[in-house]
C-alpha atoms as a PDB file:
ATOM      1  CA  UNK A   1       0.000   0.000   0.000  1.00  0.00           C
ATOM      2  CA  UNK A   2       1.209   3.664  -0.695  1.00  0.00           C
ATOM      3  CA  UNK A   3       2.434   5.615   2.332  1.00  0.00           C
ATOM      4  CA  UNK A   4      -0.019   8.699   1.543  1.00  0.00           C
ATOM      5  CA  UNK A   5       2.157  10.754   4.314  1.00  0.00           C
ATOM      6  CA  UNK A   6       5.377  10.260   2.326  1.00  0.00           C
ATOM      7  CA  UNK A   7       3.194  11.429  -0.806  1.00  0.00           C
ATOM      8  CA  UNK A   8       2.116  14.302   1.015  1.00  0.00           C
ATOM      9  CA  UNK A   9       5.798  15.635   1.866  1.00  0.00           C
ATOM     10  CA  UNK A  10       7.210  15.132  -1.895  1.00  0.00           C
ATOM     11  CA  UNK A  11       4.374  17.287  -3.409  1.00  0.00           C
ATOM     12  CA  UNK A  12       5.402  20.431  -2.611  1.00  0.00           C
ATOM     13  CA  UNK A  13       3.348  22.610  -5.465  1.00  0.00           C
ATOM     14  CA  UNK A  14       2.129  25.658  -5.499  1.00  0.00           C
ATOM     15  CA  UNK A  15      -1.412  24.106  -6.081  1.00  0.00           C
ATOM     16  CA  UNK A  16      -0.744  21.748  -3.051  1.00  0.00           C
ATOM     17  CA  UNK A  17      -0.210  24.708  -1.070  1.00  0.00           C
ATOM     18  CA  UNK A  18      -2.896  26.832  -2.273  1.00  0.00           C
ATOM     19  CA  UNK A  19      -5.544  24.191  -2.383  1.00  0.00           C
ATOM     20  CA  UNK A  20      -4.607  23.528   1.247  1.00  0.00           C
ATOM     21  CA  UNK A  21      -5.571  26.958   1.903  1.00  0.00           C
ATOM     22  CA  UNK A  22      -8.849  26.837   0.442  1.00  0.00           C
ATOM     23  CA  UNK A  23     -10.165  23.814   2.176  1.00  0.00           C
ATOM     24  CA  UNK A  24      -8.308  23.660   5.661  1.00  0.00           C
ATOM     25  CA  UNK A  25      -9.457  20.240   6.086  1.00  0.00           C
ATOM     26  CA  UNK A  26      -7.639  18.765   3.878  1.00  0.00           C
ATOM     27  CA  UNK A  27      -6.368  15.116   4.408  1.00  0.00           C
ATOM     28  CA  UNK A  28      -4.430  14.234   1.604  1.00  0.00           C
ATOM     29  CA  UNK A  29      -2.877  15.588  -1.643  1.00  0.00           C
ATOM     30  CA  UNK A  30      -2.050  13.247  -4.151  1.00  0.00           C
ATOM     31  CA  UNK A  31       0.403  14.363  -6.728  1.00  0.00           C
ATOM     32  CA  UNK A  32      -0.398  13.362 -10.443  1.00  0.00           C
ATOM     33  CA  UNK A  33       2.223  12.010 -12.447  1.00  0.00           C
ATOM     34  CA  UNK A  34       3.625  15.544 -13.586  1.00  0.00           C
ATOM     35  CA  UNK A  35       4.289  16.267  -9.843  1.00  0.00           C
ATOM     36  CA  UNK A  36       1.439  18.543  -9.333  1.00  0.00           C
ATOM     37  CA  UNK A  37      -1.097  18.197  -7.096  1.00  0.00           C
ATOM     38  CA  UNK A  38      -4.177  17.481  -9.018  1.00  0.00           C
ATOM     39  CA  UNK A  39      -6.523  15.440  -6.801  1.00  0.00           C
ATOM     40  CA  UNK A  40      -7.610  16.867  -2.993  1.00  0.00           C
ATOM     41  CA  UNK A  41      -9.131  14.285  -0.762  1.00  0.00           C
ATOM     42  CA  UNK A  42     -10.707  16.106   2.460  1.00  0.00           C
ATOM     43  CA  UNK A  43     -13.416  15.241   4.615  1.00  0.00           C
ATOM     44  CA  UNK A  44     -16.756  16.187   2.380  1.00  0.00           C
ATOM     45  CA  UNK A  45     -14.891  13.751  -0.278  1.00  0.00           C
ATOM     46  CA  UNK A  46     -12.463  14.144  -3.258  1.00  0.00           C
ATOM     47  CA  UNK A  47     -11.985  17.123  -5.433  1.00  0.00           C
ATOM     48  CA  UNK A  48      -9.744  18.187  -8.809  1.00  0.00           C
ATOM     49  CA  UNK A  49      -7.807  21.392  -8.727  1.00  0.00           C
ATOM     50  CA  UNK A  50      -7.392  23.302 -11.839  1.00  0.00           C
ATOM     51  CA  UNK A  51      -5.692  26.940 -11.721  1.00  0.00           C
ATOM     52  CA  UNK A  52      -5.072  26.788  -7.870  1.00  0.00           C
ATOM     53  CA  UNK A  53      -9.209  26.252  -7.610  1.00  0.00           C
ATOM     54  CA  UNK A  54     -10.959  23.491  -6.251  1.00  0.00           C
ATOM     55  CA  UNK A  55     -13.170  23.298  -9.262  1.00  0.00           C
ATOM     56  CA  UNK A  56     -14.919  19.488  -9.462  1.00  0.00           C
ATOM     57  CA  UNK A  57     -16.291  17.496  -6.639  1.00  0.00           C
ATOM     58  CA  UNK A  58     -16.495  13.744  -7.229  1.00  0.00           C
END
């Protein structure tokens, strides 16, 4: 199984940071295979970022 902590410590985008500023309840960023954080897992479920936005829930 992935260690999702380790993930969370090598993505170090500016998306990663900025998404975790719009939802502060973030778990969990999970870095797509360009290195940028793409996919946002918090509590209410999981969500795309696009342009430093939360933009899609799923």
């Amino acid at each position: 199984m992935i260690d999702l902590l380790r993930l969370i410590k090598k993505a170090h985008s500016v998306i990663a940071k900025k998404a975790f500023l719009i939802k502060k309840k973030c778990l969990y960023f999970l870095p797509c295979c360009l290195g940028l954080a793409k996919t946002l897992i918090v509590f209410g479920g999981i969500y795309e970022i696009d342009q430093n936005v939360v933009i899609n829930r799923k």
